[in-house]
N, C-alpha and C. Protein backbone atom coordinates (compact mmCIF):
# COMPACT_ATOMS: atom_id res chain seq x y z
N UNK A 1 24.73 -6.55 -15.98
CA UNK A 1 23.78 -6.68 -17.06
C UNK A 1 22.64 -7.64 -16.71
N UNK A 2 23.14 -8.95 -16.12
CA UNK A 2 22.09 -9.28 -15.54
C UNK A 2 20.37 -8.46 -15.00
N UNK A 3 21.15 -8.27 -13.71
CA UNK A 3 19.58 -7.61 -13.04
C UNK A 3 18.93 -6.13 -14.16
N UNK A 4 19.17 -6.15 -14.90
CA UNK A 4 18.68 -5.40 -15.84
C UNK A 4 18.44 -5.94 -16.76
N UNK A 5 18.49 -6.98 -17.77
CA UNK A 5 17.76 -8.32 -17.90
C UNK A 5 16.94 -8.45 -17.49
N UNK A 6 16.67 -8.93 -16.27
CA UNK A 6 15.95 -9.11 -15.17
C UNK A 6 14.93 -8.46 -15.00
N UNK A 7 15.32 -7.26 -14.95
CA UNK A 7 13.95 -5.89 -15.25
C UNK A 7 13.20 -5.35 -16.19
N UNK A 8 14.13 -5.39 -17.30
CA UNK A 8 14.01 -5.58 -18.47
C UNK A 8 12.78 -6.59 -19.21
N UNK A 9 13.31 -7.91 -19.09
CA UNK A 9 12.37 -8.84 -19.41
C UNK A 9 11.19 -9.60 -18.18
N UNK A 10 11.78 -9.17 -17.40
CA UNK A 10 10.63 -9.32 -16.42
C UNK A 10 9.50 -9.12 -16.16
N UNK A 11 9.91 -8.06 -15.26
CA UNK A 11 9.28 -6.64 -14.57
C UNK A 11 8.40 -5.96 -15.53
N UNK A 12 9.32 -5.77 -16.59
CA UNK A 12 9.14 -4.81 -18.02
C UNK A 12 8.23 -4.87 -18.52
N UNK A 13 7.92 -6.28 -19.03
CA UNK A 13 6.96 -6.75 -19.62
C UNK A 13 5.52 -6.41 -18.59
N UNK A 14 5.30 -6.67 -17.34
CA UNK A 14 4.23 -6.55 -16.89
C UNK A 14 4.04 -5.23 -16.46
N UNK A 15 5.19 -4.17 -16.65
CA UNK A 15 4.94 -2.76 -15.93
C UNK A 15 3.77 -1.74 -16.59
N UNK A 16 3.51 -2.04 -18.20
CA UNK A 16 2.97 -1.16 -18.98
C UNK A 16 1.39 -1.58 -18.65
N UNK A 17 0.88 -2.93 -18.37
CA UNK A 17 -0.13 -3.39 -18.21
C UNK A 17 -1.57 -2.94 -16.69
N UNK A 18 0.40 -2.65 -15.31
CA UNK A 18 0.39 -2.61 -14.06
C UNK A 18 -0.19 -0.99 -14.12
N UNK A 19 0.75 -0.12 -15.06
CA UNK A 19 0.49 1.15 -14.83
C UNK A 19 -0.60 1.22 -15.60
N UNK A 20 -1.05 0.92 -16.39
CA UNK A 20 -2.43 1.10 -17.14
C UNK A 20 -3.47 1.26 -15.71
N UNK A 21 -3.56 -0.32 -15.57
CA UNK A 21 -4.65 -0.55 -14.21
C UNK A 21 -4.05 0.34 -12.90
N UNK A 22 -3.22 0.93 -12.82
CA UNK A 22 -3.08 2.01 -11.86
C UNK A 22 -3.17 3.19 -12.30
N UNK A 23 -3.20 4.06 -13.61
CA UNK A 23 -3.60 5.37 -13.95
C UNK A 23 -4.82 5.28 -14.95
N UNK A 24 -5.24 4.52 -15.88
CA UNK A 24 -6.25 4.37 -15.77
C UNK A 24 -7.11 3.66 -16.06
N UNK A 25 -7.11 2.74 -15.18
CA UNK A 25 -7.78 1.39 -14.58
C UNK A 25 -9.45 2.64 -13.26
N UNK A 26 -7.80 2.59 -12.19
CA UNK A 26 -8.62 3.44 -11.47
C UNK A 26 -9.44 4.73 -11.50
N UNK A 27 -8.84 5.65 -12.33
CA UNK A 27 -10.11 6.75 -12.59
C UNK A 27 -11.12 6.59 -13.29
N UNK A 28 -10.72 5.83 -14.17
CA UNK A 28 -12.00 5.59 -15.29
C UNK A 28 -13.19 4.60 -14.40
N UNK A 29 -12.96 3.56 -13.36
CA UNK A 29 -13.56 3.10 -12.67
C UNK A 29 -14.25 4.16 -11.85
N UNK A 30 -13.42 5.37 -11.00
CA UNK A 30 -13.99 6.53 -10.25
C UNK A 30 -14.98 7.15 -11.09
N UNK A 31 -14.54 7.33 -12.45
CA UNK A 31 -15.66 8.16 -13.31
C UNK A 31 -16.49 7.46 -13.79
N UNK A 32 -16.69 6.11 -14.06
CA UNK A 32 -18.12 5.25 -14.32
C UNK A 32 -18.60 5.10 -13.18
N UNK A 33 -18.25 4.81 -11.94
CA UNK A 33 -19.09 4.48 -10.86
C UNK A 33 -19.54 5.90 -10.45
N UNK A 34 -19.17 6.90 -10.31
CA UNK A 34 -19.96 8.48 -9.87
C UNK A 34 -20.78 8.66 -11.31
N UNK A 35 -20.73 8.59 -12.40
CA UNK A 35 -21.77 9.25 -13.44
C UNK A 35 -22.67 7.94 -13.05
N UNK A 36 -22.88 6.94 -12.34
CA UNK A 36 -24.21 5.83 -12.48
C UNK A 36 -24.89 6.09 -11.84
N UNK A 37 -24.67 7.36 -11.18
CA UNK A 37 -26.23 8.34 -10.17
C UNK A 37 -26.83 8.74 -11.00
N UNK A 38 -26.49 8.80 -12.45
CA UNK A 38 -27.72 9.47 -13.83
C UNK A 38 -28.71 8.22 -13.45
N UNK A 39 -28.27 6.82 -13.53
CA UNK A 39 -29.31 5.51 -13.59
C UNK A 39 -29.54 5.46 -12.07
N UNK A 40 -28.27 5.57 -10.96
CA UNK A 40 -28.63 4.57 -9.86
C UNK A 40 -29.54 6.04 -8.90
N UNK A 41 -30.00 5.36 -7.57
CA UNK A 41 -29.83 6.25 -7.47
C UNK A 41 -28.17 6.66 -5.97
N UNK A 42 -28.69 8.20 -5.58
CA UNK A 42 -27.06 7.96 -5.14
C UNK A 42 -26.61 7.47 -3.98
N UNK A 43 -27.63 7.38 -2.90
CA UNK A 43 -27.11 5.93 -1.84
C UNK A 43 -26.21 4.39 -2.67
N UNK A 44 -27.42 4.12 -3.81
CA UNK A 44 -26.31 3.11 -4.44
C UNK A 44 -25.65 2.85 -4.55
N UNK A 45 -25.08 4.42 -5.70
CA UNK A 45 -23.65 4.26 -6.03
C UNK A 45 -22.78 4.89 -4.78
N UNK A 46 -22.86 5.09 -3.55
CA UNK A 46 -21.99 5.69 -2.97
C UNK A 46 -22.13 4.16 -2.65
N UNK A 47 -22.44 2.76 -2.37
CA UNK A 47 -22.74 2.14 -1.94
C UNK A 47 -21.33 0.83 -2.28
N UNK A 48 -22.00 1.25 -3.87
CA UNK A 48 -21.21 0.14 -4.52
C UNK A 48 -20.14 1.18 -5.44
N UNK A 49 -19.79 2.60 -5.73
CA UNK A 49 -19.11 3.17 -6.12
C UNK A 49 -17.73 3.25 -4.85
N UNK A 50 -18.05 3.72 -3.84
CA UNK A 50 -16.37 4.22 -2.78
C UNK A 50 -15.96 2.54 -2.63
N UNK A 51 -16.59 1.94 -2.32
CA UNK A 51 -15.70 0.24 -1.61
C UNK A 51 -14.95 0.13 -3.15
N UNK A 52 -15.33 0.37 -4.36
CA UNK A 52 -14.50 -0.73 -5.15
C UNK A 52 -13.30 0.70 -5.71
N UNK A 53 -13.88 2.74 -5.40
CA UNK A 53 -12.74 3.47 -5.64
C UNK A 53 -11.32 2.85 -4.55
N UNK A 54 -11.89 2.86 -3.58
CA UNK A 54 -10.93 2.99 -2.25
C UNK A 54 -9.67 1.44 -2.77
N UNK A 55 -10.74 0.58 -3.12
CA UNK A 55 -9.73 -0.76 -2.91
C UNK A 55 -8.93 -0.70 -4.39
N UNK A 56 -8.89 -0.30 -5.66
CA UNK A 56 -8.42 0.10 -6.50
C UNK A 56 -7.14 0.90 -6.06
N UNK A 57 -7.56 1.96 -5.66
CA UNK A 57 -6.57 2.95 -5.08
C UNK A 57 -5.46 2.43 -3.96
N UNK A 58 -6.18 1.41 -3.11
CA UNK A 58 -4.91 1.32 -2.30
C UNK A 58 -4.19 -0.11 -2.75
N UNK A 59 -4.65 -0.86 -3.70
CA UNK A 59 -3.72 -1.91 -4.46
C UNK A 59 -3.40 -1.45 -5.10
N UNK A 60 -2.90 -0.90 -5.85
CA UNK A 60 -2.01 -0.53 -7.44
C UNK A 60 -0.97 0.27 -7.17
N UNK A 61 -0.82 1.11 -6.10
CA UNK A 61 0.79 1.68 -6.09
C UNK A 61 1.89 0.44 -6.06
N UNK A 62 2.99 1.39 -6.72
CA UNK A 62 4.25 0.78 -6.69
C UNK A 62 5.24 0.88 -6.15
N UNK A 63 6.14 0.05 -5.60
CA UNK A 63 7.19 1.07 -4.47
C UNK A 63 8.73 -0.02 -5.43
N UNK A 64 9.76 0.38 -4.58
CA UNK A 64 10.74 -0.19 -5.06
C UNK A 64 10.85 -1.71 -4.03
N UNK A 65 11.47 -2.90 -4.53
CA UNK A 65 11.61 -3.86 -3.06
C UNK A 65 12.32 -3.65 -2.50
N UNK A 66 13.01 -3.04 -2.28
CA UNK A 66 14.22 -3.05 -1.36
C UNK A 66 15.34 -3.44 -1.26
N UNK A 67 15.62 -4.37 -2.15
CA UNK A 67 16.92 -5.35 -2.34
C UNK A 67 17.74 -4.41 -2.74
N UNK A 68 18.59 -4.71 -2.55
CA UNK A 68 20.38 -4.14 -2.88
C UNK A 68 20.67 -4.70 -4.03
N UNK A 69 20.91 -5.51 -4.28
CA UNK A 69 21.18 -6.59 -5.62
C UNK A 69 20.20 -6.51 -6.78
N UNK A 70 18.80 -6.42 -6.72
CA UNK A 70 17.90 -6.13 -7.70
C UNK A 70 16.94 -5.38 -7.11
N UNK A 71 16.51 -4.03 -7.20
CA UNK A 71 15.61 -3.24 -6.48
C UNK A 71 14.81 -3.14 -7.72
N UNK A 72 13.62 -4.00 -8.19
CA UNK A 72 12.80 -3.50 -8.91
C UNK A 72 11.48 -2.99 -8.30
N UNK A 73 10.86 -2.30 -9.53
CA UNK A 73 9.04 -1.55 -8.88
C UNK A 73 8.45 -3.14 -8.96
N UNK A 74 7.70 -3.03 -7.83
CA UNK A 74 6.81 -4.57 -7.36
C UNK A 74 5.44 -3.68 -6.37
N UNK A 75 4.27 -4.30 -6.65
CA UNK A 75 3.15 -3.61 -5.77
C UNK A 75 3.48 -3.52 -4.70
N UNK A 76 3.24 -2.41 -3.52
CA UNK A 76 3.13 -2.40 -2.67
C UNK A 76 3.25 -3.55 -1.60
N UNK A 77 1.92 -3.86 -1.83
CA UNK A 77 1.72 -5.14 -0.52
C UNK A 77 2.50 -6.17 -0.55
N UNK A 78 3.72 -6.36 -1.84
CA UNK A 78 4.56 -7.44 -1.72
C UNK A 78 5.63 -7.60 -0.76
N UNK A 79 6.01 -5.98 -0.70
CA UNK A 79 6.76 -5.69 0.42
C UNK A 79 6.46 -4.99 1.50
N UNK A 80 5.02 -5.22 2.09
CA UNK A 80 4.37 -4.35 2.99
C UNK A 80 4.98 -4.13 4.34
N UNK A 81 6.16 -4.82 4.74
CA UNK A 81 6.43 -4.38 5.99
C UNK A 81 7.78 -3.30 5.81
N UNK A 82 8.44 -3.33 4.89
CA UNK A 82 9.53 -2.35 4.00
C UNK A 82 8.55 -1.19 4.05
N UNK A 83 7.22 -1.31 3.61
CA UNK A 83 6.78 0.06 2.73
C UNK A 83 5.71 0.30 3.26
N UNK A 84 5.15 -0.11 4.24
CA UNK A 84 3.62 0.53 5.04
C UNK A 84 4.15 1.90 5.46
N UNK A 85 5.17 2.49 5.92
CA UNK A 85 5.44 3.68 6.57
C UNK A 85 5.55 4.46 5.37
N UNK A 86 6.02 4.17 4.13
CA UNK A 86 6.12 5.33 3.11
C UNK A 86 5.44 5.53 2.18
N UNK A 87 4.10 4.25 2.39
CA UNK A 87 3.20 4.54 1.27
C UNK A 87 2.17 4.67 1.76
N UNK A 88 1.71 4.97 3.00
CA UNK A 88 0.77 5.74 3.81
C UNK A 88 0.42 7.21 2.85
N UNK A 89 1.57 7.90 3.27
CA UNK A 89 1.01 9.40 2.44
C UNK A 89 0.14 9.31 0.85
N UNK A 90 1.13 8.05 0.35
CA UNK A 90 0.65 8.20 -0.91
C UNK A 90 -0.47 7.57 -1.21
N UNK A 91 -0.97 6.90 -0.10
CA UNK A 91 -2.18 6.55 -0.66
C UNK A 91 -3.40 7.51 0.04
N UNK A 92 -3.01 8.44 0.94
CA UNK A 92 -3.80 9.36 1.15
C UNK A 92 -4.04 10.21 -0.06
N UNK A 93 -2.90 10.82 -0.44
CA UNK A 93 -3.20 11.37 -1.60
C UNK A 93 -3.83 11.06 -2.71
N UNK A 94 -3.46 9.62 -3.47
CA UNK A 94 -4.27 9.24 -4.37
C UNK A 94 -6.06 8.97 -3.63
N UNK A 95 -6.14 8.87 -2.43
CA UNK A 95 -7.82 8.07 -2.21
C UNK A 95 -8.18 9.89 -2.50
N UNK A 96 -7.39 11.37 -2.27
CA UNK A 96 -7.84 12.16 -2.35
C UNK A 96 -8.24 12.66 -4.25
N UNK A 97 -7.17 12.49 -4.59
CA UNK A 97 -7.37 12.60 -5.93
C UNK A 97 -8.85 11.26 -6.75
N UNK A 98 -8.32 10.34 -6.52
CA UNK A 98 -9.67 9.72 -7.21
C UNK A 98 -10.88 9.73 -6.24
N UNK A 99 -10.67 10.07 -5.17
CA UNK A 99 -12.14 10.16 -4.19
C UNK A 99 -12.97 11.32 -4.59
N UNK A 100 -11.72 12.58 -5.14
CA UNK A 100 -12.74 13.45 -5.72
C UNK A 100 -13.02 13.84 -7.23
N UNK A 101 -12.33 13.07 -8.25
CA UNK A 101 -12.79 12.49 -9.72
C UNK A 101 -14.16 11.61 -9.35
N UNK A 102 -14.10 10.80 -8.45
CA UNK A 102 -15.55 9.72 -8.17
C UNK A 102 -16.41 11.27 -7.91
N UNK A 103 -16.34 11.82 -6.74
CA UNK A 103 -17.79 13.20 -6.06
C UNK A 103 -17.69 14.16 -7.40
N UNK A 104 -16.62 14.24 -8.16
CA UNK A 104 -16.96 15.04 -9.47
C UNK A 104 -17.87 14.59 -10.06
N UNK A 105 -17.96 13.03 -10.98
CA UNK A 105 -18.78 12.61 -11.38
C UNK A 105 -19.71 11.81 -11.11
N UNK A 106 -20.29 11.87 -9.52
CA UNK A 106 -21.13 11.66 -8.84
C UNK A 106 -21.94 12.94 -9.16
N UNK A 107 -21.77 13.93 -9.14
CA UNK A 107 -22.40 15.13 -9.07
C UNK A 107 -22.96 15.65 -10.49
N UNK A 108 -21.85 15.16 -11.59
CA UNK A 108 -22.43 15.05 -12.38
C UNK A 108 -23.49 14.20 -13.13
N UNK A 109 -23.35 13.27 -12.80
CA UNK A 109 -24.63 12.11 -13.05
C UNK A 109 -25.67 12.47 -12.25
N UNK A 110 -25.62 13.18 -11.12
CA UNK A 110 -26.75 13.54 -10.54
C UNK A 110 -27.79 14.61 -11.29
N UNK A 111 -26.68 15.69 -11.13
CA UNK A 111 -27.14 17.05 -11.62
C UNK A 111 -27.78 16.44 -13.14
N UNK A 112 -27.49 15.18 -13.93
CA UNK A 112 -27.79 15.21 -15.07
C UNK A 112 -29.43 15.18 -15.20
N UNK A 113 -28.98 13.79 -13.89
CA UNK A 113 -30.28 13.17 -13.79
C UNK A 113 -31.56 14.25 -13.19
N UNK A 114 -31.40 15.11 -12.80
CA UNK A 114 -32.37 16.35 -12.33
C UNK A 114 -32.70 17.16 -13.68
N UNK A 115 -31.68 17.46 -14.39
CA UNK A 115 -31.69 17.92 -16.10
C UNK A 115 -33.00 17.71 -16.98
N UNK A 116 -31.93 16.33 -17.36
CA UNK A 116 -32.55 15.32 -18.44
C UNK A 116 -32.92 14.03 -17.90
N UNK A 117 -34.22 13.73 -16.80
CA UNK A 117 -34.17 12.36 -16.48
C UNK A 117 -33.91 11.23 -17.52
N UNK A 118 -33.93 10.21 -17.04
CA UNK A 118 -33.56 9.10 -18.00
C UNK A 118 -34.68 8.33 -18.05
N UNK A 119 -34.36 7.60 -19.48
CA UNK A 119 -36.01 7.36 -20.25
C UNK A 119 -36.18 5.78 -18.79
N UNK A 120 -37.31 5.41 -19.56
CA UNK A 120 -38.13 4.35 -18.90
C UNK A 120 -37.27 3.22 -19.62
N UNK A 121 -36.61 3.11 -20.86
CA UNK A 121 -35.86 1.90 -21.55
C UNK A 121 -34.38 1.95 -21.33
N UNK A 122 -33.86 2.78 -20.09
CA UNK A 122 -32.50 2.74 -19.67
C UNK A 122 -31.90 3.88 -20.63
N UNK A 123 -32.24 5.09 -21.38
CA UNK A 123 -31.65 5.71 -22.26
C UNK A 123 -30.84 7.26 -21.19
């Protein structure tokens, strides 16, 4: 009962906060930084949009630690020499999934901005 306690009041408490800023922390960041080609233009945001998708994406996974005695979910990099070999794939996959939510709405802020330019007072 302990180490479930443990996880319970621990872990627990910070997991709902952790997964927020890992499901959506990070897309909603991918989708404000690609729609700011309506304002920026898009050298910018590829500029200052991919450095802050990419580093989002590869801090926030979760892996298990490894322990025998208490294996709770802990970020990644806490146990990076346990988990560099198995969270390789997965962070390919996620930089693929939010890399292309960011070029979705990169494209759309673009295409907007060709549309409906945007006023002279930021509108």
């Amino acid at each position: 009962m302990i180490p479930l306690a443990t996880i319970a009041l621990g872990f627990g408490l910070l997991v709902i906060p952790y997964l927020m800023l890992e499901w959506v922390a990070t897309p909603a960041v991918a989708l404000v930084m690609g729609i700011q080609s309506r304002w920026w233009s898009v050298p910018a945001t590829l500029v200052f949009g991919v450095p802050l998708v990419v580093l989002l994406t590869v801090i926030t996974p979760v892996v298990g630690s490894g322990s025998e005695s208490l294996n709770v979910p802990v970020p990644w990099l806490a146990v990076y020499s346990k988990s560099k070999s198995s969270i390789m794939p997965i962070l390919r996959e996620r930089l693929l999934w939010w890399g292309a939510l960011y070029t979705f709405s990169l494209l759309v802020g673009w295409a907007s901005r060709r549309v409906l330019p945007p006023s002279e007072n930021g509108g």
